[in-house]
C-alpha atoms as a PDB file:
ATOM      1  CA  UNK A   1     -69.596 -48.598  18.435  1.00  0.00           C
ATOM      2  CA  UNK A   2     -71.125 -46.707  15.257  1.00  0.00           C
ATOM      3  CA  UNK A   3     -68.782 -45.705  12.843  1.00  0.00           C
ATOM      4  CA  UNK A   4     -69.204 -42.089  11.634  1.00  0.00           C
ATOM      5  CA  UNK A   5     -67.771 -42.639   8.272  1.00  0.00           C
ATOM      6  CA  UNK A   6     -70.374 -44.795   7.473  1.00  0.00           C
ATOM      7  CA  UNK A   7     -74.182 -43.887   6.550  1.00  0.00           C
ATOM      8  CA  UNK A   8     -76.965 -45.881   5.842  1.00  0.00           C
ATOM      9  CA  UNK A   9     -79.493 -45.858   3.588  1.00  0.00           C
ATOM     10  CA  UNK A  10     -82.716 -47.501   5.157  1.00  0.00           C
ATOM     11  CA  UNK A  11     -86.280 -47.626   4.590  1.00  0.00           C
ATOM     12  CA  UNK A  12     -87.987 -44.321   5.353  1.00  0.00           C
ATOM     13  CA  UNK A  13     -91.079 -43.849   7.107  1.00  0.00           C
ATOM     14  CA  UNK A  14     -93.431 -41.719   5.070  1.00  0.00           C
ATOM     15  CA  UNK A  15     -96.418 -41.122   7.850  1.00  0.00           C
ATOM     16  CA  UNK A  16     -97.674 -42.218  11.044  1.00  0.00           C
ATOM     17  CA  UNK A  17     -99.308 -45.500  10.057  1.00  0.00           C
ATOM     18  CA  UNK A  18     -96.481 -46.949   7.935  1.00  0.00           C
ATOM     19  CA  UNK A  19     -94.898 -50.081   9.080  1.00  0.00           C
ATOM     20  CA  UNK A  20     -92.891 -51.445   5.752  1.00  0.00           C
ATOM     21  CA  UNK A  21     -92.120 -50.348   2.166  1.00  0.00           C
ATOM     22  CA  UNK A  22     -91.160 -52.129  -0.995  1.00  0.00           C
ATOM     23  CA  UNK A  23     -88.127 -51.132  -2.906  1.00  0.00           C
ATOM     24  CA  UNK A  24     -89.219 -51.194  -6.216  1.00  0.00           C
ATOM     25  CA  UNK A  25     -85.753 -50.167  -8.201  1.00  0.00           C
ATOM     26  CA  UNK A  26     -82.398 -48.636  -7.997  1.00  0.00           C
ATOM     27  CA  UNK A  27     -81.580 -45.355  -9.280  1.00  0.00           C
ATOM     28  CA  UNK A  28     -77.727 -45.268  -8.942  1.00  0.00           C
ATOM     29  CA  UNK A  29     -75.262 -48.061  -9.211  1.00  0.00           C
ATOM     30  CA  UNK A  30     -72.670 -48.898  -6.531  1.00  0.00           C
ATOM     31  CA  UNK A  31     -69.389 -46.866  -7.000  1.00  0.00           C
ATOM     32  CA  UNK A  32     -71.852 -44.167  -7.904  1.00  0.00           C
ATOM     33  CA  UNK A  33     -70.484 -40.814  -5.717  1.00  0.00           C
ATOM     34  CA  UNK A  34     -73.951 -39.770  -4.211  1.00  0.00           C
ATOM     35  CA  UNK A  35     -74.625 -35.868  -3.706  1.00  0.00           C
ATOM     36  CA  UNK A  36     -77.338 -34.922  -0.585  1.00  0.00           C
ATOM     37  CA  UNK A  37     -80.691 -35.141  -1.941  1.00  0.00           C
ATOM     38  CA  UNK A  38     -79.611 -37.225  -5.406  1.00  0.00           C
ATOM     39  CA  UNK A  39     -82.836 -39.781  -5.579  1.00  0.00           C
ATOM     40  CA  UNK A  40     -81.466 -43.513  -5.073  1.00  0.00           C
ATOM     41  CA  UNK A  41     -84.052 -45.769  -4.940  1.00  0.00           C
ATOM     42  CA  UNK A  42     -87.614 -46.045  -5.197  1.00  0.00           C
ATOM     43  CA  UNK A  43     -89.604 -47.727  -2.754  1.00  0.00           C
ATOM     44  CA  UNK A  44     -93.545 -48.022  -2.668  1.00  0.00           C
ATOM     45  CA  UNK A  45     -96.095 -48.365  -0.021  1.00  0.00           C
ATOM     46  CA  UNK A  46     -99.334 -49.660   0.186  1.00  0.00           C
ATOM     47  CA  UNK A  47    -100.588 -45.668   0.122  1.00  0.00           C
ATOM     48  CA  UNK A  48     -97.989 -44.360  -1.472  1.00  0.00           C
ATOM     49  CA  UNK A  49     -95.191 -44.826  -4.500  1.00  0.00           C
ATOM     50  CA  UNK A  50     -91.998 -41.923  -3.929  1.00  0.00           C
ATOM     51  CA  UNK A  51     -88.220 -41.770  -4.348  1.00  0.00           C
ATOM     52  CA  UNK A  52     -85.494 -42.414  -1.386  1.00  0.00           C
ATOM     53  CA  UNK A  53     -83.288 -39.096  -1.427  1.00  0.00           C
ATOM     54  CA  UNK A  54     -80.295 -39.453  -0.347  1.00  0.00           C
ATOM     55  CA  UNK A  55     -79.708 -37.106   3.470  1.00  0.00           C
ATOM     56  CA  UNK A  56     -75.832 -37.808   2.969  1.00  0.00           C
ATOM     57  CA  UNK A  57     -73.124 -37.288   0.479  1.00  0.00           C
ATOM     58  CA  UNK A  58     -70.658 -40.207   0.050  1.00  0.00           C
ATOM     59  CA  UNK A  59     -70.473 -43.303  -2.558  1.00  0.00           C
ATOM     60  CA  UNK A  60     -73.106 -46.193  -2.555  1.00  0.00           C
ATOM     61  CA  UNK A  61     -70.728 -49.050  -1.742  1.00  0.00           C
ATOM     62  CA  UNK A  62     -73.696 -51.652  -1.052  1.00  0.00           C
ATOM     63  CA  UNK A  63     -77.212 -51.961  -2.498  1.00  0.00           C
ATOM     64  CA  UNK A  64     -78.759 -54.456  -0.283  1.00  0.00           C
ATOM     65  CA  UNK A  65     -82.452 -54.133  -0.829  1.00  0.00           C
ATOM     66  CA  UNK A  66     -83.831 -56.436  -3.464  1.00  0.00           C
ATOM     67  CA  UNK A  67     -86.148 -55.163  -5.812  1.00  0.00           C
ATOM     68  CA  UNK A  68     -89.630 -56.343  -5.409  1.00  0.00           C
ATOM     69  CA  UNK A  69     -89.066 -56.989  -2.023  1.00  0.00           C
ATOM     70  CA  UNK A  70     -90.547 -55.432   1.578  1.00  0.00           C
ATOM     71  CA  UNK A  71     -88.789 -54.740   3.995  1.00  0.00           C
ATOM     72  CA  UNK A  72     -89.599 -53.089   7.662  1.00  0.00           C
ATOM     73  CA  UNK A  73     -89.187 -49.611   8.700  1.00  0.00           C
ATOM     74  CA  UNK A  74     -85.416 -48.531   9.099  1.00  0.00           C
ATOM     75  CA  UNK A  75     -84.121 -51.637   7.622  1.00  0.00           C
ATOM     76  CA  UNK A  76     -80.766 -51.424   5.703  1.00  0.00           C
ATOM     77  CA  UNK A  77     -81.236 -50.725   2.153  1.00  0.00           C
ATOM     78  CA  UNK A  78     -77.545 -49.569   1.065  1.00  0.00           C
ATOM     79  CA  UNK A  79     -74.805 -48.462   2.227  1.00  0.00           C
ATOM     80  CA  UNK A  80     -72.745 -44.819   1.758  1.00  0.00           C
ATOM     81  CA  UNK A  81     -69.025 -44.322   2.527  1.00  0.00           C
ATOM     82  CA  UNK A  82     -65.522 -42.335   1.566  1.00  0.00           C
ATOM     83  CA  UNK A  83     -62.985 -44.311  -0.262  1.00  0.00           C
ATOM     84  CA  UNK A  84     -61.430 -44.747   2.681  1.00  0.00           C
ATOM     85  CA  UNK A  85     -63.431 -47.053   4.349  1.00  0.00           C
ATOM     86  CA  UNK A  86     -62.198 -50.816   3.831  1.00  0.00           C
ATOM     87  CA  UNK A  87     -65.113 -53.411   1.983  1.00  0.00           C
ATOM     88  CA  UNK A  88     -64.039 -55.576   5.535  1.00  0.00           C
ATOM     89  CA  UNK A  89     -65.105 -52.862   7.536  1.00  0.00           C
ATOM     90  CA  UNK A  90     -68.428 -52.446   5.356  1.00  0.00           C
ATOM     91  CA  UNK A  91     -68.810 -56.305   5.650  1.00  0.00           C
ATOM     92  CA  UNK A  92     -69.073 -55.954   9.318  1.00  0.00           C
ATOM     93  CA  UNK A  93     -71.055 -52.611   9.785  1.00  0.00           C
ATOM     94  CA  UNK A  94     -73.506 -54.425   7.506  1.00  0.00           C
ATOM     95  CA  UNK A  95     -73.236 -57.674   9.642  1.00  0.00           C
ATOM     96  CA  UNK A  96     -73.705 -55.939  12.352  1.00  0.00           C
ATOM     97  CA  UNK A  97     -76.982 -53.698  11.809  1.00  0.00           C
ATOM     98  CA  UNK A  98     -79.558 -54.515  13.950  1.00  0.00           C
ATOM     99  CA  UNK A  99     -83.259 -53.198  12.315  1.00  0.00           C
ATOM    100  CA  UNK A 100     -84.669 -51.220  15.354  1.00  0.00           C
ATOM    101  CA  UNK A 101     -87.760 -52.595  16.608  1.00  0.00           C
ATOM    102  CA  UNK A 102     -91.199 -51.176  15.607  1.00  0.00           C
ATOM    103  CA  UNK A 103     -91.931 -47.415  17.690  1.00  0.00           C
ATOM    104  CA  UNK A 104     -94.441 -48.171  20.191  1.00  0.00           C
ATOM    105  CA  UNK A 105     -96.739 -46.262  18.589  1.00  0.00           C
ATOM    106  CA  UNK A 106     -99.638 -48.289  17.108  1.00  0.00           C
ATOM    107  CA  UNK A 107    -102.071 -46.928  19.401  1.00  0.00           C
ATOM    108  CA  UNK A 108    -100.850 -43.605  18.431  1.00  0.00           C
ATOM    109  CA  UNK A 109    -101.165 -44.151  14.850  1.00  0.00           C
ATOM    110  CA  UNK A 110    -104.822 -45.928  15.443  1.00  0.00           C
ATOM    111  CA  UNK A 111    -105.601 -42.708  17.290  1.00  0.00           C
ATOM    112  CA  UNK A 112    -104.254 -40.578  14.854  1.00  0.00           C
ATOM    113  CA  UNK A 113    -107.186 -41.168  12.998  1.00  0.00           C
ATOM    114  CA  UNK A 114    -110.869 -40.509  13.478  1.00  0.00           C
ATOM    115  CA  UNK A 115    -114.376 -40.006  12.202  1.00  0.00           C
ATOM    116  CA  UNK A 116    -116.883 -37.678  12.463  1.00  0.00           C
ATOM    117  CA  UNK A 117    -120.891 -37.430  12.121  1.00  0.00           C
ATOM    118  CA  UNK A 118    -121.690 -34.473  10.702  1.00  0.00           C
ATOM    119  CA  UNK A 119    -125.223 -33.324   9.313  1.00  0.00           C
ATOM    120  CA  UNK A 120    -123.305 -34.093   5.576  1.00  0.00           C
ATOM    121  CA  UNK A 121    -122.181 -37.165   6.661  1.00  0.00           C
ATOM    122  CA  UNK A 122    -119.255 -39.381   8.174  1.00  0.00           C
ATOM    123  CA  UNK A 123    -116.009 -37.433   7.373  1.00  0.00           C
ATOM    124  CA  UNK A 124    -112.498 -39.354   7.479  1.00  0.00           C
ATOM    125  CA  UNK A 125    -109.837 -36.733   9.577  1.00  0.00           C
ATOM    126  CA  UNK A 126    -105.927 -37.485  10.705  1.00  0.00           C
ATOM    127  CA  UNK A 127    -105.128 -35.638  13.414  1.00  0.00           C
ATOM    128  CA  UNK A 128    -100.928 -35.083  14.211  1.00  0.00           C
ATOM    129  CA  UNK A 129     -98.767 -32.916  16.292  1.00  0.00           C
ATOM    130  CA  UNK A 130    -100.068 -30.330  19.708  1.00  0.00           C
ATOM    131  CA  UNK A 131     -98.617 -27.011  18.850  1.00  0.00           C
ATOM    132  CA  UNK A 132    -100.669 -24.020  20.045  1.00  0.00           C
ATOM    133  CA  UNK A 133    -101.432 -23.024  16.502  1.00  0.00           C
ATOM    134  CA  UNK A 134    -103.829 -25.105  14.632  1.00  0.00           C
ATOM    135  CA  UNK A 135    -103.663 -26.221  10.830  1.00  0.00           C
ATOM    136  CA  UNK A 136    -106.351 -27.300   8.565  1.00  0.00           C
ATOM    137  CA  UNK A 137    -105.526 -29.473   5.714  1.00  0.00           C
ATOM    138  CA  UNK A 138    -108.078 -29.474   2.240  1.00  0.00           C
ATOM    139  CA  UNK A 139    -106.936 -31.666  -0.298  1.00  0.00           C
ATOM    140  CA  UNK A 140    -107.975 -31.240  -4.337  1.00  0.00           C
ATOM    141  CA  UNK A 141    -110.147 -32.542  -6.574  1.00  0.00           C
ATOM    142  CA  UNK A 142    -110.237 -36.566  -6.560  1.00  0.00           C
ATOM    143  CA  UNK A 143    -107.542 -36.805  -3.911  1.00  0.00           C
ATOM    144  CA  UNK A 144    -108.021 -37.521   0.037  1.00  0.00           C
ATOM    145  CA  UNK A 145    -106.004 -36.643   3.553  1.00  0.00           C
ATOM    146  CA  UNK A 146    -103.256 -39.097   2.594  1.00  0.00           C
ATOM    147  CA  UNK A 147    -102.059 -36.683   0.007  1.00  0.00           C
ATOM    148  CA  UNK A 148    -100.499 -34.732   2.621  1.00  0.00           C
ATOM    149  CA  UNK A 149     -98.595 -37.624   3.261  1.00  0.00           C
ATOM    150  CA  UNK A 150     -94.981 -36.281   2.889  1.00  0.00           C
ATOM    151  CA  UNK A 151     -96.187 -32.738   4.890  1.00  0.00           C
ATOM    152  CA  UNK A 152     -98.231 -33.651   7.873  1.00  0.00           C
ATOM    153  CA  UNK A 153     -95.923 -34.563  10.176  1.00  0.00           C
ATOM    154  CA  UNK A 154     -93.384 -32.208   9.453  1.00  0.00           C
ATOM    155  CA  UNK A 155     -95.900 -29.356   9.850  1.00  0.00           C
ATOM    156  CA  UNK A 156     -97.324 -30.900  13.344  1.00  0.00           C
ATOM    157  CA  UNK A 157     -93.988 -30.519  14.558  1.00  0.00           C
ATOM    158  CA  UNK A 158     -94.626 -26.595  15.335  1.00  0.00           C
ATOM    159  CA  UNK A 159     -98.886 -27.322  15.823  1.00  0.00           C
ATOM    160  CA  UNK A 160    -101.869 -29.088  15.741  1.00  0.00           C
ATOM    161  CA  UNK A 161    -102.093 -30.392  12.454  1.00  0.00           C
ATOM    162  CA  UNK A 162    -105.832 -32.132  11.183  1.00  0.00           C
ATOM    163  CA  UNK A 163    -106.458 -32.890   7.144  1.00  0.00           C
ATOM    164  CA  UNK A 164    -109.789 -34.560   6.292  1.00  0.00           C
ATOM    165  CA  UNK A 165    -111.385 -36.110   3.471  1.00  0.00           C
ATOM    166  CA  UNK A 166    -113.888 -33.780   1.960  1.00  0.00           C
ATOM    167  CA  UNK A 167    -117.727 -35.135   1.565  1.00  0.00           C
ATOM    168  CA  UNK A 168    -117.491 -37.346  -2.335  1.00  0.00           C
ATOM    169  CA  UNK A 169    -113.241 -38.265  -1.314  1.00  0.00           C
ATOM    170  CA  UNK A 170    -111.509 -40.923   0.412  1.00  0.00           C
ATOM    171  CA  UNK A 171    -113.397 -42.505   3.362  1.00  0.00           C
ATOM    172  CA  UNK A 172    -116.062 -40.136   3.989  1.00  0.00           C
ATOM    173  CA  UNK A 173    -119.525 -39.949   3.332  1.00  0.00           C
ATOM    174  CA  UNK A 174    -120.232 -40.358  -0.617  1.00  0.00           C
ATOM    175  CA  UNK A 175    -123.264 -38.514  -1.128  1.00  0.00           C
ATOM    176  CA  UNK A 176    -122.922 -34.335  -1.322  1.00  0.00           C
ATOM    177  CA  UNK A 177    -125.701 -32.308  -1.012  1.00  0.00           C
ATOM    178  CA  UNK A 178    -124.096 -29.304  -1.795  1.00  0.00           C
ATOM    179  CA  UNK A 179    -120.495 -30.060  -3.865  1.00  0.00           C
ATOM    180  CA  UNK A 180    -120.026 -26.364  -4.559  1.00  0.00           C
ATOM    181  CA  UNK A 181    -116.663 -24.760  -2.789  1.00  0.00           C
ATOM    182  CA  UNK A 182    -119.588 -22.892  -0.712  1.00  0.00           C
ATOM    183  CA  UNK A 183    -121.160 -26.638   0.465  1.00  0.00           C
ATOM    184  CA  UNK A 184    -117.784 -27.973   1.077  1.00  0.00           C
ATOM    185  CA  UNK A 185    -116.400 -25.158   3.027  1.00  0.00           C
ATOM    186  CA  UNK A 186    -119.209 -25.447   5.370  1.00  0.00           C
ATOM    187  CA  UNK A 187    -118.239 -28.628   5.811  1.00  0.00           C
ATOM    188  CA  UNK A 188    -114.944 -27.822   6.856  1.00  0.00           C
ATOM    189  CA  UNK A 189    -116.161 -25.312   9.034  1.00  0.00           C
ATOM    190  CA  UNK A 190    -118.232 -27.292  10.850  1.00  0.00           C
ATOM    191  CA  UNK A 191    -115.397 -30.338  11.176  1.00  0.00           C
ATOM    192  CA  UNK A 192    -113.690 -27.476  13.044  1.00  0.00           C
ATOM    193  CA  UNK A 193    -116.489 -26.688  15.487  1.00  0.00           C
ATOM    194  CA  UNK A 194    -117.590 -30.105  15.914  1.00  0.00           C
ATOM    195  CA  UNK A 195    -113.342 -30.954  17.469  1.00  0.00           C
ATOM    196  CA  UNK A 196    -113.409 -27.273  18.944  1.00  0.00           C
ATOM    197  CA  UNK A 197    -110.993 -25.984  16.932  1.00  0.00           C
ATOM    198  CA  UNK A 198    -112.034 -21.934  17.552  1.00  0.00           C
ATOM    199  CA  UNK A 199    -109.525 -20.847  14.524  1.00  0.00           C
ATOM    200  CA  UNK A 200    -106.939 -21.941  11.838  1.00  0.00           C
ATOM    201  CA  UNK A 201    -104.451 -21.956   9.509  1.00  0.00           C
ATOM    202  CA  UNK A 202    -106.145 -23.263   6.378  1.00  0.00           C
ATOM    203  CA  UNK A 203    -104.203 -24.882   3.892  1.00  0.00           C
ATOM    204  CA  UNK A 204    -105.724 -25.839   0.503  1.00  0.00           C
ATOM    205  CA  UNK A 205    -104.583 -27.447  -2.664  1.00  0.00           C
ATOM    206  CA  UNK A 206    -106.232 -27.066  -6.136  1.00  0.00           C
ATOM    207  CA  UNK A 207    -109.986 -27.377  -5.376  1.00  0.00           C
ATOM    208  CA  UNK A 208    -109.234 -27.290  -1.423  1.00  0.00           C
ATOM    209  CA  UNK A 209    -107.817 -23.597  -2.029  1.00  0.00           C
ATOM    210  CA  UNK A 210    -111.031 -22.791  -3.212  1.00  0.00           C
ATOM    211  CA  UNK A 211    -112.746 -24.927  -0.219  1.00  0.00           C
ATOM    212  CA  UNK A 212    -110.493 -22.617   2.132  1.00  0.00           C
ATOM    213  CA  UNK A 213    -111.398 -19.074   0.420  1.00  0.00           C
ATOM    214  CA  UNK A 214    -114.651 -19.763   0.636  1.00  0.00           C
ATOM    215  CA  UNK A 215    -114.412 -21.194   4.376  1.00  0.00           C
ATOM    216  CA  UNK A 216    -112.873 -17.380   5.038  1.00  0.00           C
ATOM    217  CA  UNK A 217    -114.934 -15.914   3.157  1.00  0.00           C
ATOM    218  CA  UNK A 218    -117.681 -17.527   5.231  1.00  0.00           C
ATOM    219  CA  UNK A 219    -116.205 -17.113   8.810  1.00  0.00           C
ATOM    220  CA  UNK A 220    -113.674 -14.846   8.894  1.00  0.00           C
ATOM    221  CA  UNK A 221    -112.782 -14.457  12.405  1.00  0.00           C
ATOM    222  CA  UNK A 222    -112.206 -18.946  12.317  1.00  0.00           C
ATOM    223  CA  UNK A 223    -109.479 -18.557  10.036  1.00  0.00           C
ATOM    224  CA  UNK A 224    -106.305 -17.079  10.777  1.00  0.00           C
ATOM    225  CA  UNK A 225    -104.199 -17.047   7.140  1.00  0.00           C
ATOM    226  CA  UNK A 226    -104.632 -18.876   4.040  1.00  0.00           C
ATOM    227  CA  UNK A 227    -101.924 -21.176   2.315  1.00  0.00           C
ATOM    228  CA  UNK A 228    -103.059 -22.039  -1.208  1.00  0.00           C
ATOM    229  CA  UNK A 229    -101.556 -24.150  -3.264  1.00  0.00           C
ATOM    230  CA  UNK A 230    -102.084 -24.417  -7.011  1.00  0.00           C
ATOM    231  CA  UNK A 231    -105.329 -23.020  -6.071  1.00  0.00           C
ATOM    232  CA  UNK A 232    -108.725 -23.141  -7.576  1.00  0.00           C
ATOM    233  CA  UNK A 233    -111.175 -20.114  -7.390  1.00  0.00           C
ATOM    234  CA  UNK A 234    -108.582 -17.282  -8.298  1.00  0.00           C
ATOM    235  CA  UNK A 235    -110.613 -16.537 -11.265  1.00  0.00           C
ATOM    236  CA  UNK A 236    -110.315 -17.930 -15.299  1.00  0.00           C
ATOM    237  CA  UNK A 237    -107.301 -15.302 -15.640  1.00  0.00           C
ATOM    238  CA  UNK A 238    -105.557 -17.402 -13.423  1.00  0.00           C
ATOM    239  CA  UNK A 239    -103.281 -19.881 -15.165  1.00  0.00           C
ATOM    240  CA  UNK A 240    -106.903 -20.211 -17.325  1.00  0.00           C
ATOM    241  CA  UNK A 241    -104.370 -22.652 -19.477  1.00  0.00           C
END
């Protein structure tokens, strides 16, 4: 029977595809009272590096993952509870945490992502959630799809969520004929045709908020708001520092 006074800390999973982490440090000490969403340790993947926040309020009473070491998905990295709560009770919660198995999703998370051949090129794309409402996801200047790493799932939990790698980025084609925000957002545009996605929410950061005004700019009626982000293509008057 789970005890309710007690709250793990285990080892997130940041995206579709990720099977194990590494904690890399500790950033609080046992006895240390722990506030919701105080960062406690840091763990990196082979995609990613972030910091564990903690979802519950209580005091660390165990750090049991060792730095510089990987661990699964949902394993038990520490260990939060009241005062109250006896180290011989800890002792056996801890004894008696059982690392759920893998999701059976590794087909899902091999379908999750795709290529396409367009007249640019081969272009990388994730695909997530089946709302009704579609989402289009444009990453910045040097980055790729995995940047919306920490957003993509939450967002495909109210629609159909797909982020690509532009044309020059990530795993797509390397060669750009045109790398303007004009030749780039008719490569977005026609990513969307080519999957049949008739409209959009497009969501751009830094150079992709440019990619996505111009993509509206373009074809109006395909896109159906913009979310920009520390956007590029405002103008120099914009945060010109």
């Amino acid at each position: 029977m789970t005890d309710e006074r007690i709250k793990p800390i285990v080892m997130p999973k940041w995206g579709l595809s990720m099977q194990e982490g590494k904690v890399t440090g500790w950033l609080a000490e046992e006895g240390a009272k722990i506030d919701v969403g105080r960062e406690i340790l840091e763990v990196e993947t082979d995609k990613i590096a972030g910091v564990v926040e903690a979802t519950d309020a209580g005091i660390l009473r165990r750090r049991l993952g060792a730095p510089d070491t990987v661990y699964p998905v949902k394993a038990l990295l520490g260990v939060l509870a009241d005062e109250g709560v006896s180290d011989s009770e800890i002792d056996a919660y801890v004894a008696g945490y059982i690392t759920p198995a893998p999701e059976e999703g590794g087909e899902e998370a091999a379908d999750a992502y795709g290529s396409l051949d367009l007249p640019e090129g081969r272009i990388r794309y994730a695909r997530r959630g089946g709302g009704p409402h579609n989402a289009v996801l444009i990453h910045g200047f040097g980055g790729d799809l995995d940047n919306w790493l920490f957003n993509i799932d939450a967002l495909a939990e109210a629609a159909t969520v797909h982020a690509l790698d532009l044309p020059g980025h990530g795993q797509s084609v390397k060669a750009i004929a045109d790398p303007t925000p004009a030749g780039l957002a008719r490569t977005v545009l026609a990513f969307m045709d080519a999957l049949g996605i008739a409209d959009a929410h497009l969501v751009g950061h830094s150079l992709g908020g440019a990619v996505a005004i111009e993509a509206a700019r373009q074809a109006k009626g395909k896109v159906r708001s913009l979310v920009l982000i520390a956007s590029a293509g405002l103008g120099p008057e914009i945060n010109a520092g």
